[in-house]
PDB file of N, CA and C in Angstrom:
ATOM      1  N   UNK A   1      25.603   5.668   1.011  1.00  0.00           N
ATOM      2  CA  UNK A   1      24.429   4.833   1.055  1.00  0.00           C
ATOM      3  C   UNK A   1      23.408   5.279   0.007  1.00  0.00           C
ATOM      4  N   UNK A   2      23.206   6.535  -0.211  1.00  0.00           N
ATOM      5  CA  UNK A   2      22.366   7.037  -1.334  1.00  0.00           C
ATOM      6  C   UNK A   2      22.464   6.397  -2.348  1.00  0.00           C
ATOM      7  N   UNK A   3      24.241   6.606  -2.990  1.00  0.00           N
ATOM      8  CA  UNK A   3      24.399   5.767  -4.065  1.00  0.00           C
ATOM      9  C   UNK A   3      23.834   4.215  -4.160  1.00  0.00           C
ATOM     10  N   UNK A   4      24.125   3.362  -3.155  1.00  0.00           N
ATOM     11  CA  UNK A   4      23.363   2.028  -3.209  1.00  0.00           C
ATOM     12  C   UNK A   4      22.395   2.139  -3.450  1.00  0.00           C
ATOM     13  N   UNK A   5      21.651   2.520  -2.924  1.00  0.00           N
ATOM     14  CA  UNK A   5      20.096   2.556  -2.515  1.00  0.00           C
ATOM     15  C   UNK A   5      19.758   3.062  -3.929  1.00  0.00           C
ATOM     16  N   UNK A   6      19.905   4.451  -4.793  1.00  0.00           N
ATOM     17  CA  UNK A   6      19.482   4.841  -5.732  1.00  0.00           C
ATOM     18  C   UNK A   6      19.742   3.694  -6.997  1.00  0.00           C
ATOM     19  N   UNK A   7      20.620   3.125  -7.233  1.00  0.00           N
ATOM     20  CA  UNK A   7      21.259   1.928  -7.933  1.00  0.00           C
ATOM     21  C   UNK A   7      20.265   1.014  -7.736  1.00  0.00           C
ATOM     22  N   UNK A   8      19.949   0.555  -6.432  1.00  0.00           N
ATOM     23  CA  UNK A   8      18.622  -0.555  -6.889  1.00  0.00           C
ATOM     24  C   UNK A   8      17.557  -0.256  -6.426  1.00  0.00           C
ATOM     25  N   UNK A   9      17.375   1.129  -6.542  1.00  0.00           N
ATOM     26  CA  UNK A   9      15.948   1.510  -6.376  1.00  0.00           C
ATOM     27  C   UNK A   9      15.445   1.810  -7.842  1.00  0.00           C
ATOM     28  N   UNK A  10      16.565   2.102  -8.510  1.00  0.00           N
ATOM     29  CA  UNK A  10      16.171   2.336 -10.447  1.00  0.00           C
ATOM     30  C   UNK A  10      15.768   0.851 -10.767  1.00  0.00           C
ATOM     31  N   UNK A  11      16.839  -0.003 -10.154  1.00  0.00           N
ATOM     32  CA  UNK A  11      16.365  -1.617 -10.973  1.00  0.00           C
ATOM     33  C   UNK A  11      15.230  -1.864 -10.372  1.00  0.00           C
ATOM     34  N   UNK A  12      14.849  -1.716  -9.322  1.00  0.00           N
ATOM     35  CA  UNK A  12      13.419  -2.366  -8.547  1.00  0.00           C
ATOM     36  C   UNK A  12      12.448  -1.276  -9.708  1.00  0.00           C
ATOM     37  N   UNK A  13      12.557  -0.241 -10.038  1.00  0.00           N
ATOM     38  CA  UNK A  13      11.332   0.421 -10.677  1.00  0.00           C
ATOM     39  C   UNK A  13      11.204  -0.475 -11.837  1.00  0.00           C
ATOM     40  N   UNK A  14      12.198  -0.442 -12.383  1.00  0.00           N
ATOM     41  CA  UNK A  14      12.161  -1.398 -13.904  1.00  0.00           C
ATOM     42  C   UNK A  14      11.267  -3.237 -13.620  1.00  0.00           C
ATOM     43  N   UNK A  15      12.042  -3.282 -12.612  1.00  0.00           N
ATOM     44  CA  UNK A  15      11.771  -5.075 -12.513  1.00  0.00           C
ATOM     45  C   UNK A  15      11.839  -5.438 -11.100  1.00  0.00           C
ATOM     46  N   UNK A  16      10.690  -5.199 -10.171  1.00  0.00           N
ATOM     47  CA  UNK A  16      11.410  -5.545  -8.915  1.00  0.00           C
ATOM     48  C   UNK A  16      11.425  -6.849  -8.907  1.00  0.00           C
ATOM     49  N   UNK A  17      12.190  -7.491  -7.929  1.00  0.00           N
ATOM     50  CA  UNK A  17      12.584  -8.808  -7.523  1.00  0.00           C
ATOM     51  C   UNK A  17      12.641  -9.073  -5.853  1.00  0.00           C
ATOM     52  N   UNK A  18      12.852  -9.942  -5.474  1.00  0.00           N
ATOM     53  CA  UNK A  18      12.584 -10.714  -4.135  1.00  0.00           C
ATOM     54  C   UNK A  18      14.117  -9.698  -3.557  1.00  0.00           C
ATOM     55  N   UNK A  19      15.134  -9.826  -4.759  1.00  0.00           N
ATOM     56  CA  UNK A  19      16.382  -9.033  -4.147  1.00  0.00           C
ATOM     57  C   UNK A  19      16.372  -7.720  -3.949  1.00  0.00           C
ATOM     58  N   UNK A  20      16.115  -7.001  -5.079  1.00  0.00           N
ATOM     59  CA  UNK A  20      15.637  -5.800  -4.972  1.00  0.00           C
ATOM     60  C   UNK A  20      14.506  -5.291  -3.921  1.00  0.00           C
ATOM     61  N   UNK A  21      13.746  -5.765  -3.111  1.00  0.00           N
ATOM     62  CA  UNK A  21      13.037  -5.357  -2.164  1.00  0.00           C
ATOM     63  C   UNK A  21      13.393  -5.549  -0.845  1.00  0.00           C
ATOM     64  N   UNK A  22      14.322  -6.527  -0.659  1.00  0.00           N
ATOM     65  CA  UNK A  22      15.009  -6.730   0.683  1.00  0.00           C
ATOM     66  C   UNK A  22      16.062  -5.607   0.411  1.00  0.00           C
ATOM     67  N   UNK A  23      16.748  -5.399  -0.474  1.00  0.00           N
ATOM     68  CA  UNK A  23      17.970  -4.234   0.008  1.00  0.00           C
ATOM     69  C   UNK A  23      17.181  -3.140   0.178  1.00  0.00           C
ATOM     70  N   UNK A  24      16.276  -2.703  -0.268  1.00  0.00           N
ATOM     71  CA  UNK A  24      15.025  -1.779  -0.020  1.00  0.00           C
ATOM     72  C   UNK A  24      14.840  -1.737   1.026  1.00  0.00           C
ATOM     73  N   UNK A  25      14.420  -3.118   1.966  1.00  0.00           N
ATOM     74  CA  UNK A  25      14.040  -2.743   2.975  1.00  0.00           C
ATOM     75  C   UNK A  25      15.354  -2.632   4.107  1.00  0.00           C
ATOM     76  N   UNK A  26      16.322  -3.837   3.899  1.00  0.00           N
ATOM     77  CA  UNK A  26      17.457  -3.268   4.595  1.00  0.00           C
ATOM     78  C   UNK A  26      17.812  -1.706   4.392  1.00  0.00           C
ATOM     79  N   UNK A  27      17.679  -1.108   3.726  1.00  0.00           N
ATOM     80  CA  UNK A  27      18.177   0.074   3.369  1.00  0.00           C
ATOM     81  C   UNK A  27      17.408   1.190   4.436  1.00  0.00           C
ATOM     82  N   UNK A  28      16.295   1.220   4.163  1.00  0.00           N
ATOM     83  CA  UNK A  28      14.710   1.560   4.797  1.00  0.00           C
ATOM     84  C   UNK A  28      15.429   1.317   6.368  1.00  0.00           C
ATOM     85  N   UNK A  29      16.020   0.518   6.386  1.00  0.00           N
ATOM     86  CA  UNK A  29      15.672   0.282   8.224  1.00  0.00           C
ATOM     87  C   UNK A  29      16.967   1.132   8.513  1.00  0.00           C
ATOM     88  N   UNK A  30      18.022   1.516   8.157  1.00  0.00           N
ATOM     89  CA  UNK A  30      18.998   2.705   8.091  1.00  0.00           C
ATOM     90  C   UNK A  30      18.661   3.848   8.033  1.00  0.00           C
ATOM     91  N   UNK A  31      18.062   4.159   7.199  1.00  0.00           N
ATOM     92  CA  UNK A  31      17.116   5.397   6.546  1.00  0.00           C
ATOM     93  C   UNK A  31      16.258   5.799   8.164  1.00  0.00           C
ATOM     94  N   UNK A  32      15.550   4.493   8.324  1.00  0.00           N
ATOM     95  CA  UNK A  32      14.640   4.758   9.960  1.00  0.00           C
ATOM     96  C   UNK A  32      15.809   5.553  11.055  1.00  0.00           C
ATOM     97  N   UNK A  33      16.678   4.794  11.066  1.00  0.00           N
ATOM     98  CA  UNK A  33      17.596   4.972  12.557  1.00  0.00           C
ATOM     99  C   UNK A  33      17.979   6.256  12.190  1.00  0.00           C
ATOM    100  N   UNK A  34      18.506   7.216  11.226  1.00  0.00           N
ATOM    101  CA  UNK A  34      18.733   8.153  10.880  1.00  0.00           C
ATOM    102  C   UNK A  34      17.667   9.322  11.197  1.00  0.00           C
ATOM    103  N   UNK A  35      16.685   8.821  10.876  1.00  0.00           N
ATOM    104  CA  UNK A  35      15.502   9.655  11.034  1.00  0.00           C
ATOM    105  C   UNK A  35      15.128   9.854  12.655  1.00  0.00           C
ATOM    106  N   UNK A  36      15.844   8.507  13.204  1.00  0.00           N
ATOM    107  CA  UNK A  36      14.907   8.691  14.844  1.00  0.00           C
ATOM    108  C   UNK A  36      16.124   9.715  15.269  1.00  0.00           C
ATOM    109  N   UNK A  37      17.192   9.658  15.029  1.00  0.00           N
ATOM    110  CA  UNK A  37      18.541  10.370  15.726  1.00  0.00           C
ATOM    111  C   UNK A  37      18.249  11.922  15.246  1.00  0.00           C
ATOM    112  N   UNK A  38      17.781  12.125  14.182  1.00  0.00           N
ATOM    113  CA  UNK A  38      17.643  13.406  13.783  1.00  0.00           C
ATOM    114  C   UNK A  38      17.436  14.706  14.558  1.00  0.00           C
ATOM    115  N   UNK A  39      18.206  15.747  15.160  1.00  0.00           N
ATOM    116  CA  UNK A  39      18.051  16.581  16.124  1.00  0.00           C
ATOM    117  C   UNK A  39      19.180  15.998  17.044  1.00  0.00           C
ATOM    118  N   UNK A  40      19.513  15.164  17.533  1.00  0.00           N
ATOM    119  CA  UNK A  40      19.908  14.812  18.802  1.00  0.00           C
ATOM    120  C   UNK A  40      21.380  15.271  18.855  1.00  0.00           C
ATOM    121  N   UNK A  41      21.944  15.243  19.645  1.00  0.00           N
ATOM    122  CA  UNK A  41      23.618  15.204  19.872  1.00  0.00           C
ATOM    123  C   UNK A  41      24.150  14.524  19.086  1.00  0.00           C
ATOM    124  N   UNK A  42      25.309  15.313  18.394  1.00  0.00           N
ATOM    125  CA  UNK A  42      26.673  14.519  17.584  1.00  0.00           C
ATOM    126  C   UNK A  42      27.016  13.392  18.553  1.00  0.00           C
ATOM    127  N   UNK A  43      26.905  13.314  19.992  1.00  0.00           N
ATOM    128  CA  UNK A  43      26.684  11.817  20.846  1.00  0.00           C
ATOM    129  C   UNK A  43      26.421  11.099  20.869  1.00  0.00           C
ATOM    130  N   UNK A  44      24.698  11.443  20.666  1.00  0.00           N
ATOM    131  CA  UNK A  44      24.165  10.373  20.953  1.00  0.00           C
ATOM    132  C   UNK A  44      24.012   9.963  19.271  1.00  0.00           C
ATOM    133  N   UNK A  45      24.014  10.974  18.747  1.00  0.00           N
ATOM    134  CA  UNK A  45      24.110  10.072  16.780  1.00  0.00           C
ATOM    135  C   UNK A  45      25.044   8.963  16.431  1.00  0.00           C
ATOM    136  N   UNK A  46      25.994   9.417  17.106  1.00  0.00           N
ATOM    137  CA  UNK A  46      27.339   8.409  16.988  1.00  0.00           C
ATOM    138  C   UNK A  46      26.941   7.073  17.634  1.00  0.00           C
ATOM    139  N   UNK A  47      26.128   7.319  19.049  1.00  0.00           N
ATOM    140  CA  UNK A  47      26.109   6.045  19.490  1.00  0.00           C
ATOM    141  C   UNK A  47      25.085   5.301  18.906  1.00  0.00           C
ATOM    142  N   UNK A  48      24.053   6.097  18.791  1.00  0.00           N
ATOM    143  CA  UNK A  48      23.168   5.207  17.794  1.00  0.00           C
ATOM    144  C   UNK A  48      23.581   5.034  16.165  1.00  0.00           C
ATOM    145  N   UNK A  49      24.544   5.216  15.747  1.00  0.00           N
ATOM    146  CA  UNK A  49      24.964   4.457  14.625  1.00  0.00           C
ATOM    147  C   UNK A  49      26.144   3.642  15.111  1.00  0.00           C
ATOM    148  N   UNK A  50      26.583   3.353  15.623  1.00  0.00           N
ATOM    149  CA  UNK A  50      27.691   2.390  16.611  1.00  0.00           C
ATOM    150  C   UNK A  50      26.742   1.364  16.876  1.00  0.00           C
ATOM    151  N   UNK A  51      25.733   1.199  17.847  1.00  0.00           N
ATOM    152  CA  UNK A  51      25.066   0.193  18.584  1.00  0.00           C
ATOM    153  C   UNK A  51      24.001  -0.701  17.326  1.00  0.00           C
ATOM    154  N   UNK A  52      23.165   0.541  16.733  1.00  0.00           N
ATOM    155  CA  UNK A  52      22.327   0.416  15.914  1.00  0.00           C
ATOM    156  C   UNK A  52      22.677   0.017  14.394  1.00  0.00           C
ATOM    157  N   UNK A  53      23.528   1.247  13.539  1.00  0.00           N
ATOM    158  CA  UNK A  53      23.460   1.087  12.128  1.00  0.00           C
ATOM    159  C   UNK A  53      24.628   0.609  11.658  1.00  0.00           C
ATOM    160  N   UNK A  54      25.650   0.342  12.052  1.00  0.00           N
ATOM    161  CA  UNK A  54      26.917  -0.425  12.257  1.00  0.00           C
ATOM    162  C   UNK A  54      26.202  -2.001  12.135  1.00  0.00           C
ATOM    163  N   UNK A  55      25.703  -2.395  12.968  1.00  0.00           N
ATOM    164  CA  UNK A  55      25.494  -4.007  12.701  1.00  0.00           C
ATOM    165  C   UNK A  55      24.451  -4.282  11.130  1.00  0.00           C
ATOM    166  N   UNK A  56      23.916  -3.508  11.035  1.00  0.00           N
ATOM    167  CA  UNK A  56      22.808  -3.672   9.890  1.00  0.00           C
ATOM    168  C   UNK A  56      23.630  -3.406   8.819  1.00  0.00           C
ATOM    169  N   UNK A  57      24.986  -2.100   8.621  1.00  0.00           N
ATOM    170  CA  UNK A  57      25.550  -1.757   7.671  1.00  0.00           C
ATOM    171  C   UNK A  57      26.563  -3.196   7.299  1.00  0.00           C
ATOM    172  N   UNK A  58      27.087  -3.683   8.245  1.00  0.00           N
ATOM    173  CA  UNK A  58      27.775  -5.063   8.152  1.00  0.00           C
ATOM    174  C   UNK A  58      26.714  -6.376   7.603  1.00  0.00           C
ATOM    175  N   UNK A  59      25.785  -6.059   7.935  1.00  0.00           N
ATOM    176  CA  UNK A  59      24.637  -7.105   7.598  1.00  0.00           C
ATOM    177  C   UNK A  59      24.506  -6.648   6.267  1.00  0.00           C
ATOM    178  N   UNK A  60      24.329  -5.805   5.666  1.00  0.00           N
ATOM    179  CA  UNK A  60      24.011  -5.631   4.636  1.00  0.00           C
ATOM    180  C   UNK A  60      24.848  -5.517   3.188  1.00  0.00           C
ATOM    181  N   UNK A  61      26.406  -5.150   3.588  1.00  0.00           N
ATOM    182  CA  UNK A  61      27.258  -5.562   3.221  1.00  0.00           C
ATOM    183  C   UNK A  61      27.788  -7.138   3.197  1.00  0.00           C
ATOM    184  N   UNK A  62      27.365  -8.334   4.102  1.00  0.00           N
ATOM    185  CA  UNK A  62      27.128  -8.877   4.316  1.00  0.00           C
ATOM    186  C   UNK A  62      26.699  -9.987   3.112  1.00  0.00           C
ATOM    187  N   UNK A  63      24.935  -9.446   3.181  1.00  0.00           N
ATOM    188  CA  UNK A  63      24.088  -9.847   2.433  1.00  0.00           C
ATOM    189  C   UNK A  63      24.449  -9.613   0.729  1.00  0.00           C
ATOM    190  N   UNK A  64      25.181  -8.509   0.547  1.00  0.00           N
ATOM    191  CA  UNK A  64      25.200  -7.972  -1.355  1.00  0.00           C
ATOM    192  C   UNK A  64      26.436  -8.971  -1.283  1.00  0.00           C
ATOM    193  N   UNK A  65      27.012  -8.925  -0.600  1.00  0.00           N
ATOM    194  CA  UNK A  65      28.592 -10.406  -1.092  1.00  0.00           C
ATOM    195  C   UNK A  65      28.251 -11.335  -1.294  1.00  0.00           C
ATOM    196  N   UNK A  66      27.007 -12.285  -0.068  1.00  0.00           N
ATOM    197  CA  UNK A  66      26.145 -13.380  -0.726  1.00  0.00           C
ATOM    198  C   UNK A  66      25.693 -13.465  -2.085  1.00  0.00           C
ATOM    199  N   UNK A  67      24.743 -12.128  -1.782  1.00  0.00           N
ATOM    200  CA  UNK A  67      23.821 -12.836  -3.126  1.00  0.00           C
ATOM    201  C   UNK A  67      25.028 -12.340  -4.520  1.00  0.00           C
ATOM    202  N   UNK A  68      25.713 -11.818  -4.346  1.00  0.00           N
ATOM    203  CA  UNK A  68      27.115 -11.583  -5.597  1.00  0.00           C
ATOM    204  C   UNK A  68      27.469 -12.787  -5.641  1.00  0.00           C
ATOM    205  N   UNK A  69      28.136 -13.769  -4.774  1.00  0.00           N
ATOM    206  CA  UNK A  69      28.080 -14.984  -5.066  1.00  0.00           C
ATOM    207  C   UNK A  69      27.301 -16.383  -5.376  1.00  0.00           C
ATOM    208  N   UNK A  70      25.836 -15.782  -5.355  1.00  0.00           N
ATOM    209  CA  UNK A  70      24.180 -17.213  -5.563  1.00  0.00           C
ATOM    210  C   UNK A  70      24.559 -16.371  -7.014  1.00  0.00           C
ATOM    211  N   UNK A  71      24.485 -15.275  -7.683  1.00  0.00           N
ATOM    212  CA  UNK A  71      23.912 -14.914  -8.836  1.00  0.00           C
ATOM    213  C   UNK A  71      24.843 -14.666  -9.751  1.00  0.00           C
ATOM    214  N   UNK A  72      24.831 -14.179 -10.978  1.00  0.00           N
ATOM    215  CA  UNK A  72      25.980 -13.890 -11.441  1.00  0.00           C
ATOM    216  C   UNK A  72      26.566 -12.621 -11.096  1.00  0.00           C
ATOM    217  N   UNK A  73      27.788 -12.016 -11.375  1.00  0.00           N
ATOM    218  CA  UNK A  73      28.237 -11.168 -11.044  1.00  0.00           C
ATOM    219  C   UNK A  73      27.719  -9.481 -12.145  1.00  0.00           C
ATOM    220  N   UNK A  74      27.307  -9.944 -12.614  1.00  0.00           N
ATOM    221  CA  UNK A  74      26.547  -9.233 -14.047  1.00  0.00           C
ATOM    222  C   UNK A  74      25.231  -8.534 -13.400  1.00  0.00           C
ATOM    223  N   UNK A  75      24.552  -9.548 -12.030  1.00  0.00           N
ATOM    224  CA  UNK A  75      22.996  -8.843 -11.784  1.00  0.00           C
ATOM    225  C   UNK A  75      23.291  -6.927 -11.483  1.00  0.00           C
ATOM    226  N   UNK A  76      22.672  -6.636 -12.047  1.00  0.00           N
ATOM    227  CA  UNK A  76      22.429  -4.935 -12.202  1.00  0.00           C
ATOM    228  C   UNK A  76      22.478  -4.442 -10.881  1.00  0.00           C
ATOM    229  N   UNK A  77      21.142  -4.933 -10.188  1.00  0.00           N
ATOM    230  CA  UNK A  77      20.990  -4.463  -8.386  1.00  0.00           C
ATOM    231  C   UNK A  77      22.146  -4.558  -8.195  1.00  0.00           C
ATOM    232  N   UNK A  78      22.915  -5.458  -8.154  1.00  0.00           N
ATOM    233  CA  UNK A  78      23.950  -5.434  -7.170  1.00  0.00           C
ATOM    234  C   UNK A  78      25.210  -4.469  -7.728  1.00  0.00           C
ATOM    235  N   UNK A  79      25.249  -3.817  -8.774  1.00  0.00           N
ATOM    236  CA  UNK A  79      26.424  -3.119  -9.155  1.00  0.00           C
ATOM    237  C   UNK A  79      26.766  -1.738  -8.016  1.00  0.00           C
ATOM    238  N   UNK A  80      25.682  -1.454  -7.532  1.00  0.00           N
ATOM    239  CA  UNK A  80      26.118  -0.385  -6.342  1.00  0.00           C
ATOM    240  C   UNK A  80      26.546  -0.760  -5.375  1.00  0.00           C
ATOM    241  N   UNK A  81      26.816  -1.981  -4.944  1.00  0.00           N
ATOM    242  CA  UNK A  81      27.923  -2.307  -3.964  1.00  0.00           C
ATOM    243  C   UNK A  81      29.321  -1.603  -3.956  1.00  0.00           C
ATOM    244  N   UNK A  82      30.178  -1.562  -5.421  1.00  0.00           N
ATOM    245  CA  UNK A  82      31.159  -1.103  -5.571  1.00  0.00           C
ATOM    246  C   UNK A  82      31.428   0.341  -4.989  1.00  0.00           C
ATOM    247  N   UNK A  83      30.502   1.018  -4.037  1.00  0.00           N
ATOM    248  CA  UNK A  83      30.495   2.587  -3.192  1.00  0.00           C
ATOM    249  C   UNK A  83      30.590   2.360  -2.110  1.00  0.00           C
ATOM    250  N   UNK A  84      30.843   0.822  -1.817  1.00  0.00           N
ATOM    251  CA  UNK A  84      31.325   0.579  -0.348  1.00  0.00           C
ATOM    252  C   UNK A  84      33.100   1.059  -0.129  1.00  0.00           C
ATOM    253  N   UNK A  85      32.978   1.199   1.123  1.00  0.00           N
ATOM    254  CA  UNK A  85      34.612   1.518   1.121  1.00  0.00           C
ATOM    255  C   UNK A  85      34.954  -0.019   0.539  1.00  0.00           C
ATOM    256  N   UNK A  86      36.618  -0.049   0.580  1.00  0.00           N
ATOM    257  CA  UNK A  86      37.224  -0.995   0.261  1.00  0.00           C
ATOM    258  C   UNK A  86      37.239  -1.940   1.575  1.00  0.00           C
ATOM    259  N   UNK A  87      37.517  -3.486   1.205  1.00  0.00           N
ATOM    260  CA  UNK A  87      37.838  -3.686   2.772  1.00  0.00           C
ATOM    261  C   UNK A  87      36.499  -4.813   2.973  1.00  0.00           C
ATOM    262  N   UNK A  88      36.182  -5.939   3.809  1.00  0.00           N
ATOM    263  CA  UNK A  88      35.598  -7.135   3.955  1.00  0.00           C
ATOM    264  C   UNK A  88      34.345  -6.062   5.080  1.00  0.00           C
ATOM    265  N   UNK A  89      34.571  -4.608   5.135  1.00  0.00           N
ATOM    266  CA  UNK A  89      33.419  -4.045   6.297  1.00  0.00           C
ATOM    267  C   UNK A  89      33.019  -3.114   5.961  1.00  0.00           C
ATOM    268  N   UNK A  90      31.417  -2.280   6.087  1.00  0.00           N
ATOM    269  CA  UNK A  90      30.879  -1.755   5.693  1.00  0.00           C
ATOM    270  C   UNK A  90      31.786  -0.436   6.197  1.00  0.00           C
ATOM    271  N   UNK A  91      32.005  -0.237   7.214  1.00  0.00           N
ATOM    272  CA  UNK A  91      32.604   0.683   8.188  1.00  0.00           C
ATOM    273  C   UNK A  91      31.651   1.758   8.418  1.00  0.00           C
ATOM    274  N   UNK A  92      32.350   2.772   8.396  1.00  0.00           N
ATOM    275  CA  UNK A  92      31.519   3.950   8.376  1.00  0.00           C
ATOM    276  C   UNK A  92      30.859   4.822   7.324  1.00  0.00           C
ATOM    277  N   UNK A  93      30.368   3.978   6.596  1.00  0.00           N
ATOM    278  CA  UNK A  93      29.343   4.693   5.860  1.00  0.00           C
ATOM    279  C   UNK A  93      27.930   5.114   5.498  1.00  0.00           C
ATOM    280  N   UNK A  94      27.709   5.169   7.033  1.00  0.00           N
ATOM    281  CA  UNK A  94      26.078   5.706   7.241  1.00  0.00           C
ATOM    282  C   UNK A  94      26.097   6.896   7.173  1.00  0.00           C
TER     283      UNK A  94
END
């Protein structure tokens, strides 16, 4: 996720855009759930990325396939998608 996030957090410095600030903030709201779990049980971390960062990581994977297909395949932001696993699902990469 770093890698994404750092990828269009360089393009948002250069030029932000309407796109570049939503993966920001999708990103941000991962970044949150991470932060609230922090300390807790390898348990309860798991379950709160199961219940919690699992649907947003699919959402957000989701969302970069959309807008890969509204824009051209060339837009910059979106080149850090390619650090997703392989595969139509974000899976486990929180």
């Amino acid at each position: 996720m770093a890698h994404v996030r750092r990828k269009i957090h360089d393009v948002h410095a250069r030029v932000p855009t309407d796109i570049t600030t939503e993966a920001l903030q999708r990103i941000g709201e991962l970044y949150a759930i991470e932060a609230e779990v922090r300390g807790c049980s390898a348990e309860q971390r798991l379950a709160a990325r199961k219940a919690r960062a699992a649907p947003l990581m699919q959402s957000l994977y989701d969302w970069i396939q959309q807008q890969m297909k509204i824009h051209s395949l060339k837009m910059e932001c979106l080149h850090g998608e390619h650090y997703y696993p392989s595969g139509n699902s974000a899976g486990n990469s929180v």
